[in-house]
Protein backbone atom coordinates (compact mmCIF):
# COMPACT_ATOMS: atom_id res chain seq x y z
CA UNK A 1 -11.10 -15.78 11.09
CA UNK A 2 -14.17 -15.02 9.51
CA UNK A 3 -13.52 -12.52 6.83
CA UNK A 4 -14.94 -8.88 7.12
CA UNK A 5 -15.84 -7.94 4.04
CA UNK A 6 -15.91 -4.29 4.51
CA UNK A 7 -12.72 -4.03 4.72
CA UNK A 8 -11.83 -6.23 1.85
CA UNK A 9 -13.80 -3.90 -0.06
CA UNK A 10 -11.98 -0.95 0.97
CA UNK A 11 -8.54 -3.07 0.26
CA UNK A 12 -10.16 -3.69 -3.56
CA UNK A 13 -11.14 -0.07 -3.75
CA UNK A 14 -7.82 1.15 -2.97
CA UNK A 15 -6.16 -1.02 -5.41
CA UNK A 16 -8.37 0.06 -8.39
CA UNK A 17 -7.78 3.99 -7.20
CA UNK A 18 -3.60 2.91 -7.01
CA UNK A 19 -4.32 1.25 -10.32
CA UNK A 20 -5.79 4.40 -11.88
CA UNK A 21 -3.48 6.70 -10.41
CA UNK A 22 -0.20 4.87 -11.44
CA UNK A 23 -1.36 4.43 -14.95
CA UNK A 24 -2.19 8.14 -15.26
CA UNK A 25 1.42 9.14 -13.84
CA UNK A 26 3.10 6.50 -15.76
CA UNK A 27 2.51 8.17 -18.83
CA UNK A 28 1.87 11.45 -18.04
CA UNK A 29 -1.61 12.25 -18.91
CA UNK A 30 -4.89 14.12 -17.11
CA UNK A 31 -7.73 12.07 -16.72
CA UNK A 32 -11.52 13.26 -14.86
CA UNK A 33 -10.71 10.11 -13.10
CA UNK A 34 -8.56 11.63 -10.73
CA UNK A 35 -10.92 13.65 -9.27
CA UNK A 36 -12.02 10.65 -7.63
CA UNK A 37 -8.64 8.63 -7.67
CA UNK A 38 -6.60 11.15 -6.19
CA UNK A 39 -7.10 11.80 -2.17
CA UNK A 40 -10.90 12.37 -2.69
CA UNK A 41 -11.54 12.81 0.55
CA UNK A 42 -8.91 14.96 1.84
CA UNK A 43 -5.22 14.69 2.67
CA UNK A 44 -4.53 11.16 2.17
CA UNK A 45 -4.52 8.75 -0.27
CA UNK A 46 -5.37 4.97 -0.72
CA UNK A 47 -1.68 3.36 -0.37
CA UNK A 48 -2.12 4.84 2.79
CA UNK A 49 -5.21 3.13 3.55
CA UNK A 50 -3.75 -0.08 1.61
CA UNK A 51 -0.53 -0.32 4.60
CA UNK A 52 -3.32 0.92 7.39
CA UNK A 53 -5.14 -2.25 6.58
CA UNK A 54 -2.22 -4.36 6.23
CA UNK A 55 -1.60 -3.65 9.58
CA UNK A 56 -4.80 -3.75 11.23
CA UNK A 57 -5.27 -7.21 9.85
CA UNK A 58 -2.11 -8.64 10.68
CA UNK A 59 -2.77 -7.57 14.29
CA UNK A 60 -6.03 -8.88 14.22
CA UNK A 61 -5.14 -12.52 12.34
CA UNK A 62 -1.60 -13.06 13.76
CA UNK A 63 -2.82 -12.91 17.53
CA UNK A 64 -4.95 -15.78 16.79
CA UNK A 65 -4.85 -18.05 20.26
CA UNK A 66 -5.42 -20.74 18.34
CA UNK A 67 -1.48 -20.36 17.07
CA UNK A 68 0.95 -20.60 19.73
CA UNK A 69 3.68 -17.61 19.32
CA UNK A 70 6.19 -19.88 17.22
CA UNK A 71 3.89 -20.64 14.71
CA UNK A 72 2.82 -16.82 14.56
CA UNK A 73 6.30 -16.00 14.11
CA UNK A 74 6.40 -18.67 11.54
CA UNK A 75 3.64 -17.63 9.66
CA UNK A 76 4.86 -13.92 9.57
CA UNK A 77 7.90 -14.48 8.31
CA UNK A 78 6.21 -16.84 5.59
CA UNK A 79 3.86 -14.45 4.85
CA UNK A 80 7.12 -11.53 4.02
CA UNK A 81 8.99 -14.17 2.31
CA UNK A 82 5.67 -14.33 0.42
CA UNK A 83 6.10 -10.52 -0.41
CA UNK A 84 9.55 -10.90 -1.69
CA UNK A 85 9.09 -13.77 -3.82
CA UNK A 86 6.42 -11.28 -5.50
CA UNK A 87 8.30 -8.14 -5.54
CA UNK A 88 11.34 -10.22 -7.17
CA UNK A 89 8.87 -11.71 -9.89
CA UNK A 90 7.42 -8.51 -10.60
CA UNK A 91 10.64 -7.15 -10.89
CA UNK A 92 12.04 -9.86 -13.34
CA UNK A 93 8.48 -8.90 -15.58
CA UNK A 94 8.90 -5.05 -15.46
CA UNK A 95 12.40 -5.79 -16.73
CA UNK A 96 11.20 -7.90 -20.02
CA UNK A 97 8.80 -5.30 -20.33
CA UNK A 98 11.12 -2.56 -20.76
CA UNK A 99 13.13 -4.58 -22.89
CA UNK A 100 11.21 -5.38 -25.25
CA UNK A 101 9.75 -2.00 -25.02
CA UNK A 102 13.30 -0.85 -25.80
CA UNK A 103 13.97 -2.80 -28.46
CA UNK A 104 10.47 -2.34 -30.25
CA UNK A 105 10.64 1.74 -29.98
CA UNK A 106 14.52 2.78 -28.76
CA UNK A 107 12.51 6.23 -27.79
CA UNK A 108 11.10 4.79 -24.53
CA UNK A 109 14.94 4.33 -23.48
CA UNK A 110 14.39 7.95 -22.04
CA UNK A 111 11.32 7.06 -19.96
CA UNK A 112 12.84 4.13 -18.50
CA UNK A 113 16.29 5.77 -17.63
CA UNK A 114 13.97 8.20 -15.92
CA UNK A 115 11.70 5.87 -13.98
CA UNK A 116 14.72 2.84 -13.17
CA UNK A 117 17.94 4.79 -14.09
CA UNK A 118 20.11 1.88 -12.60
CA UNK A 119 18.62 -0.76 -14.40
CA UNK A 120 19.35 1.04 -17.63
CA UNK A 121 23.02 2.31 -16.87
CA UNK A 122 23.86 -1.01 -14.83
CA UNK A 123 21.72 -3.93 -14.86
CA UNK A 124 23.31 -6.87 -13.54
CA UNK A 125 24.64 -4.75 -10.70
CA UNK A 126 21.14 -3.25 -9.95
CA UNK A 127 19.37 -6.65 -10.41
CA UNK A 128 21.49 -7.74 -7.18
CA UNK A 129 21.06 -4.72 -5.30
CA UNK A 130 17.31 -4.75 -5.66
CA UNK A 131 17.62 -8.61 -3.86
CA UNK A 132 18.51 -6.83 -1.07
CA UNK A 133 15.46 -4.03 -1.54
CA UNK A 134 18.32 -1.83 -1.77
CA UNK A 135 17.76 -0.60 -5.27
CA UNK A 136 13.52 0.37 -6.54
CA UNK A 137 12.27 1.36 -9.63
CA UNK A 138 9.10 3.63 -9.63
CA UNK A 139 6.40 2.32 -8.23
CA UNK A 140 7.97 -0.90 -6.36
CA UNK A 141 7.81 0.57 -3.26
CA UNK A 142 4.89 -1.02 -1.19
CA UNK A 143 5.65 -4.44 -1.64
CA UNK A 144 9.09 -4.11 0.01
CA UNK A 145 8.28 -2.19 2.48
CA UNK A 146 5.55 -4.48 4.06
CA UNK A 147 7.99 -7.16 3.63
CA UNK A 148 10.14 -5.48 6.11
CA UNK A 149 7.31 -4.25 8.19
CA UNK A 150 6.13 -8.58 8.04
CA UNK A 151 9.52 -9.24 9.29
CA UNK A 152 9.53 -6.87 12.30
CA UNK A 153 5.39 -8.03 13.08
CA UNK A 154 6.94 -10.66 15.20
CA UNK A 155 9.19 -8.48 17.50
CA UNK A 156 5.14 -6.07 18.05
CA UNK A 157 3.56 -8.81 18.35
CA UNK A 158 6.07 -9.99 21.45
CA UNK A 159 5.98 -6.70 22.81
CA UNK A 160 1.88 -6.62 22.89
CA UNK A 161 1.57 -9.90 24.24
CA UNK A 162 3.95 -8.90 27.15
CA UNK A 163 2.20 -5.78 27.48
CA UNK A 164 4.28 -3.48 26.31
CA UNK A 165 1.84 -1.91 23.36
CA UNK A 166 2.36 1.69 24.58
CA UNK A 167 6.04 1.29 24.85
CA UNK A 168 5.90 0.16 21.08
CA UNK A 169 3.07 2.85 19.79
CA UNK A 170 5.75 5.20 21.74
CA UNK A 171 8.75 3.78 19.78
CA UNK A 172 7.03 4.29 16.23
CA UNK A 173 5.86 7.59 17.09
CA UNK A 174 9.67 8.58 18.13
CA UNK A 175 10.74 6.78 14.99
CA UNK A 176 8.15 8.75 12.82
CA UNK A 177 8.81 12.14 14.59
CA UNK A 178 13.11 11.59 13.87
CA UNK A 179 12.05 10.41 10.03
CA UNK A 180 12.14 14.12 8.83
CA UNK A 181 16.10 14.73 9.93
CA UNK A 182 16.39 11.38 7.78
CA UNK A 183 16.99 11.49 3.95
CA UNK A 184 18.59 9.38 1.40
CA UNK A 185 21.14 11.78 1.09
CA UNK A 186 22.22 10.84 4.64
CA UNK A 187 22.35 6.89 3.95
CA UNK A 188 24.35 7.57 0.87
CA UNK A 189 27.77 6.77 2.41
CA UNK A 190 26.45 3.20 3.71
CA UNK A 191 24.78 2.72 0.12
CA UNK A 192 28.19 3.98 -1.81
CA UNK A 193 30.32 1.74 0.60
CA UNK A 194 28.18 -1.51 -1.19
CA UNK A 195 27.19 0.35 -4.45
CA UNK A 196 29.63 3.51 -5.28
CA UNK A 197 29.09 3.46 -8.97
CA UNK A 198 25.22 3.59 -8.60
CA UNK A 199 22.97 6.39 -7.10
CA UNK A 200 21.23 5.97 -4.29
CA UNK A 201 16.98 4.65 -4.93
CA UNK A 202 15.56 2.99 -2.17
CA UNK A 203 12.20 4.37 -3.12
CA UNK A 204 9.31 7.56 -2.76
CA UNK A 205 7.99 6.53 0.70
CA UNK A 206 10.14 6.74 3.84
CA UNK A 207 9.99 3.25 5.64
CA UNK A 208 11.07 5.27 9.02
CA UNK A 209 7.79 7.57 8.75
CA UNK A 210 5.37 5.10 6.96
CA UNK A 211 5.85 2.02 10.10
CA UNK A 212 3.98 4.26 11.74
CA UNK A 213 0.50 3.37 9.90
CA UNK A 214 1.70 -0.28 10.18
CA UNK A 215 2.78 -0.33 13.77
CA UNK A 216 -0.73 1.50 14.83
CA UNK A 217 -2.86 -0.80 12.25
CA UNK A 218 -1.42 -3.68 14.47
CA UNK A 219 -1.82 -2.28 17.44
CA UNK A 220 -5.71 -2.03 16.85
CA UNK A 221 -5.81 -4.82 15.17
CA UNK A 222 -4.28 -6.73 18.27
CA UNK A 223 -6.29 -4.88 21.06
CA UNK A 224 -9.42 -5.19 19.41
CA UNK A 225 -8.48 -9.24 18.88
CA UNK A 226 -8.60 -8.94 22.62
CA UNK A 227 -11.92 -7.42 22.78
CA UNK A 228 -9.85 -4.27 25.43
CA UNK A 229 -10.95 -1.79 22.88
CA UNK A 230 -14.50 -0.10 22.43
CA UNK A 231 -13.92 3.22 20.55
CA UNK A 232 -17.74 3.58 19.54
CA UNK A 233 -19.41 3.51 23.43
CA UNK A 234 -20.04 7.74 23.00
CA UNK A 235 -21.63 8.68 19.56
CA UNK A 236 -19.92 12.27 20.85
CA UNK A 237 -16.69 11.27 19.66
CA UNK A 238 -18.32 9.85 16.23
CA UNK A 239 -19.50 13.03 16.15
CA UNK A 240 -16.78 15.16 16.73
CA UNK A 241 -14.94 12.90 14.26
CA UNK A 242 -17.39 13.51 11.49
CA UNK A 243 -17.01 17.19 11.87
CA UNK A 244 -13.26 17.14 11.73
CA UNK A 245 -13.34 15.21 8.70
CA UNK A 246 -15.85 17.67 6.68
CA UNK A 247 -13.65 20.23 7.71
CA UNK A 248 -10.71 18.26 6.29
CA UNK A 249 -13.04 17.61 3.32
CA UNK A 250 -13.97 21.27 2.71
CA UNK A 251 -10.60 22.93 3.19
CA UNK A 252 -9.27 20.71 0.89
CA UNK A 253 -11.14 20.91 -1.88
CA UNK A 254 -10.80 24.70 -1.73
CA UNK A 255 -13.25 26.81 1.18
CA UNK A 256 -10.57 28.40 2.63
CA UNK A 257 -9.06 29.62 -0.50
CA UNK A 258 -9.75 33.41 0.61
CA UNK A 259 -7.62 33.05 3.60
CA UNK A 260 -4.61 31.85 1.01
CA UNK A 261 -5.11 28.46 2.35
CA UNK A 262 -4.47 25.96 -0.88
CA UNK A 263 -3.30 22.76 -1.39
CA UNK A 264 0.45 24.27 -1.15
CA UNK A 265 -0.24 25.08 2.27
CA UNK A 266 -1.72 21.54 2.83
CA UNK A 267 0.50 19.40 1.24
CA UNK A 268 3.07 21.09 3.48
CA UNK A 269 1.43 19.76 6.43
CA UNK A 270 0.80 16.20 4.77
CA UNK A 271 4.35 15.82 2.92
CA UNK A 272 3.47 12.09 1.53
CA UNK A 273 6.55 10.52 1.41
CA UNK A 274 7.28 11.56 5.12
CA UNK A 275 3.91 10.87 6.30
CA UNK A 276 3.10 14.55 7.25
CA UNK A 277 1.25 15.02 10.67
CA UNK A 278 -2.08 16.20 8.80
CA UNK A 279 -2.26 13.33 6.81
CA UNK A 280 -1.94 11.06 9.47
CA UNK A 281 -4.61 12.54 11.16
CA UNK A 282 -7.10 12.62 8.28
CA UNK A 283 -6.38 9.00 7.56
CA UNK A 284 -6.55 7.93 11.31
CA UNK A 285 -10.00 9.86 11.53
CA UNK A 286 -11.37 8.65 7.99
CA UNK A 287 -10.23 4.82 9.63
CA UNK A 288 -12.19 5.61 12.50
CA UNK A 289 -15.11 6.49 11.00
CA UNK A 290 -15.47 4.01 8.59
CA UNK A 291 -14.72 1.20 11.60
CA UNK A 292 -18.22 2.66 13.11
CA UNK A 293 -19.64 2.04 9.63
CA UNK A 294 -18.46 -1.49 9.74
CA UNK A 295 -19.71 -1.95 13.15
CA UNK A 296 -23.07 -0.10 12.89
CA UNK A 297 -24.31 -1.56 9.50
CA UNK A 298 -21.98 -4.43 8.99
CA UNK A 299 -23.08 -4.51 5.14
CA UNK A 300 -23.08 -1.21 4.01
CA UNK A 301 -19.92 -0.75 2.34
CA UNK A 302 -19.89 -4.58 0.94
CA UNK A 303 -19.28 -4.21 -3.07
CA UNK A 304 -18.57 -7.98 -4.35
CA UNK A 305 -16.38 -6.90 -7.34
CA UNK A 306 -14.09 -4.69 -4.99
CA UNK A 307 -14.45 -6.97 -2.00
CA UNK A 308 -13.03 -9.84 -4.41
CA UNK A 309 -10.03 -7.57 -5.44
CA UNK A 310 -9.37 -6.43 -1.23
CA UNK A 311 -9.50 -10.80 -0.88
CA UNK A 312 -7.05 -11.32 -3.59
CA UNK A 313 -5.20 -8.44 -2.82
CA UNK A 314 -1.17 -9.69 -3.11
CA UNK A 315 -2.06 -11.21 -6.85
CA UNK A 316 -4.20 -8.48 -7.46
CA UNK A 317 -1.49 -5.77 -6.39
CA UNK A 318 1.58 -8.18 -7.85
CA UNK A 319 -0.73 -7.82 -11.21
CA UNK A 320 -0.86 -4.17 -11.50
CA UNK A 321 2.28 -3.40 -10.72
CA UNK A 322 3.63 -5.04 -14.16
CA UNK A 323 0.54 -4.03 -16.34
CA UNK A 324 1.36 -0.06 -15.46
CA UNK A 325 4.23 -0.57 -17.28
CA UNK A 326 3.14 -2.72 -20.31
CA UNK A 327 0.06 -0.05 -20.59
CA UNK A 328 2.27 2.75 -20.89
CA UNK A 329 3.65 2.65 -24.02
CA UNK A 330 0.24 2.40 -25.53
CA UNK A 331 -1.31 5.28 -23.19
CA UNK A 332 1.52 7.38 -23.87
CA UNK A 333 0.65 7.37 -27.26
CA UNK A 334 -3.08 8.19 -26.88
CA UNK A 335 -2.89 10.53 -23.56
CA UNK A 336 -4.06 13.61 -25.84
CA UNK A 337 -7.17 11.57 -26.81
CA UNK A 338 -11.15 11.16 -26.10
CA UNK A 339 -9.89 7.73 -25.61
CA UNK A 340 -7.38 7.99 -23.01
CA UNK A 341 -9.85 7.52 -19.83
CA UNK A 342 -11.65 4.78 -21.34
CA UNK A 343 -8.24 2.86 -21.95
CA UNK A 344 -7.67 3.42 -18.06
CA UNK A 345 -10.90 2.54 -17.25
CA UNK A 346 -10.95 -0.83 -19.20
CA UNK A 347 -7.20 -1.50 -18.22
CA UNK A 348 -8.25 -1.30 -14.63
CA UNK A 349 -10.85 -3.50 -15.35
CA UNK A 350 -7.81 -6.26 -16.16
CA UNK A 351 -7.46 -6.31 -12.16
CA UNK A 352 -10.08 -8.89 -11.95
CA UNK A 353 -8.35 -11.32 -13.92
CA UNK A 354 -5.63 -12.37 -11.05
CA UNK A 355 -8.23 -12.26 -8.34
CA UNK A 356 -10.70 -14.75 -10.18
CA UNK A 357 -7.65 -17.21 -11.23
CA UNK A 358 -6.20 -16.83 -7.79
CA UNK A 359 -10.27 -17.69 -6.44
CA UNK A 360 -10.19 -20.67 -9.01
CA UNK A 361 -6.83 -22.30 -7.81
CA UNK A 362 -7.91 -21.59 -4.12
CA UNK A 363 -11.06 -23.21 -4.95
CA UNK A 364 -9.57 -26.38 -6.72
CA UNK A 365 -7.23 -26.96 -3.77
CA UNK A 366 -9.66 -27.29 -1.71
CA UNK A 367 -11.94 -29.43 -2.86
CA UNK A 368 -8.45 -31.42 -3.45
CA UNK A 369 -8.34 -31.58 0.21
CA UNK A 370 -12.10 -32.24 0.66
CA UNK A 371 -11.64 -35.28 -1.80
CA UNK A 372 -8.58 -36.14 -0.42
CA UNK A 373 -8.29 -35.89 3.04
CA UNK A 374 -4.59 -36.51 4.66
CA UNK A 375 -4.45 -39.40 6.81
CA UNK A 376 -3.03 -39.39 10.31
């Protein structure tokens, strides 16, 4: 498919926002950055946006009739292989790195026992827990989660084809509605009958509430692939969209304060680990409007820097996940600083490093194929 590049910028946009967000919580500073980093634009965030994407895209690329369903399948479950090899290698580096950070200054042993208490107290039986995704640090919850939502893109994809897309967006919405009644606490028998001497940390987002954004992101993705979608046709509902997303905006950022509504009272309504209704809403509306963007001025939101980021996005996302952790030590250190949002800044900055080697090897295979064409 031809790529949109819109949405790749949005893709490299949320990364850098994730980038600066996870770097500020990491080691516990404040930053002005966060005023833009941090749910800007109301009640919803950008690894939100990150999975809504995901999903929209996989609808979109693995419905491709050129493909005939076996190879989709195939190619899906390549792709969340693809995932896991990442999440295991990024794993494997976040370990060295708190190693060595360990062994360099013994006083970080506190903020890793904090942020991957299982690696610290057991390794070896972590290490083989978190092969099965059934053990997370901080921050290594994404990448294992779309590998599971990859896995399942086949069994959507079948039900779409057959025509059974409401039956599915039904399914997910149960799913997301029964997410609430379940908590970690409640898998803990299943996780103590393979793991009893470990606690329980399958990570901070609830896969049973989160599908949702995947599942609906396909959906789209897959209906709009078959050209039986036109969401734009009355500029009433842009309209009434726009509104409801100002509102969103305003209250958010504080106009309601009088009538004791606060960001207490919001976040209540958005919960982010269990995908609360409000934020669903905000981010289905915000997707919405910046679709009609895309559609109406096809350029406008093209950035090349964040649009190569949103193409590189797996390398780019592998990448930060291991230099939050190496940074740490070293922000921790300045957080009370002039310096400190500078050294986030040009940290972030590092993002482009995987995206242009990943362009460069892309590039060099193919022009190994060019020069080299296999013969039938």
């Amino acid at each position: 498919m031809n790529r949109i590049d819109g949405l790749d910028t949005l893709r490299g946009l949320f990364l850098v926002l994730m980038m600066i967000n996870h770097l500020v919580w990491n080691s516990g500073g404040q930053t002005v950055l966060q005023l833009v980093s941090l749910q800007p634009l109301g009640q919803v965030g950008a690894a939100e946006g990150f999975i809504f994407i995901s999903g929209l895209l996989a609808g979109f690329i693995y419905t491709n009739q050129k493909y005939t369903p076996s190879q989709l399948t195939r190619k899906a479950i390549s792709r969340a292989f693809t995932l896991y090899y990442y999440h295991l290698i990024c794993l494997v580096l976040v370990l060295m790195v708190a190693w060595i950070s360990i062994t360099i200054n013994p006083g970080m042993r506190d903020f890793y026992l904090f942020i991957m208490p299982n690696f610290i107290n057991a390794p070896e039986h972590a290490a083989w827990l978190s092969a099965l995704l059934l053990n997370r640090p901080a921050y290594f919850d994404i990448l294992p989660m779309y590998t599971l939502f990859m896995l399942l893109l086949p069994l959507m994809l079948l039900m779409l084809r057959k025509g059974f897309g409401p039956v599915l967006l039904l399914l997910s919405l149960l799913l997301w509605l029964a997410s609430g009644w379940i908590n970690q606490a409640d898998l803990a028998p299943l996780f103590n009958a393979i793991s009893p001497d470990l606690a329980i940390r399958v990570g901070y987002f609830d896969p049973f509430a989160w599908q949702l954004i995947f599942v609906v992101g396909v959906c789209i993705g897959f209906y709009r692939r078959q050209g039986r979608i036109n969401w734009y046709r009355y500029p009433s509902l842009v309209w009434l969209a726009l509104v409801l997303c100002a509102s969103m905006f305003l209250v958010h950022h504080g106009a309601l304060l009088d009538l004791g509504i606060h960001q207490g009272v919001l976040y209540a309504l958005a919960d982010k680990p269990e995908l609360g209704w409000l934020r669903l809403v905000n981010l289905l509306l915000l997707a919405y409007l910046f679709g009609y963007i895309i559609k109406r001025w096809p350029h406008a939101l093209n950035m090349a820097g964040l649009s190569l980021l949103g193409r590189h996005s797996l390398q780019v996302f592998a990448w930060h996940t291991v230099v939050i952790f190496i940074a740490t030590p070293f922000l921790f250190a300045i957080k009370q600083t002039p310096y400190y949002s500078l050294a986030i800044l040009a940290i972030t900055c590092s993002l482009f490093i995987p995206a242009l080697i990943h362009q460069g090897w892309q590039q060099r295979a193919q022009r190994r194929i060019v020069h080299h064409p296999i013969r039938a």
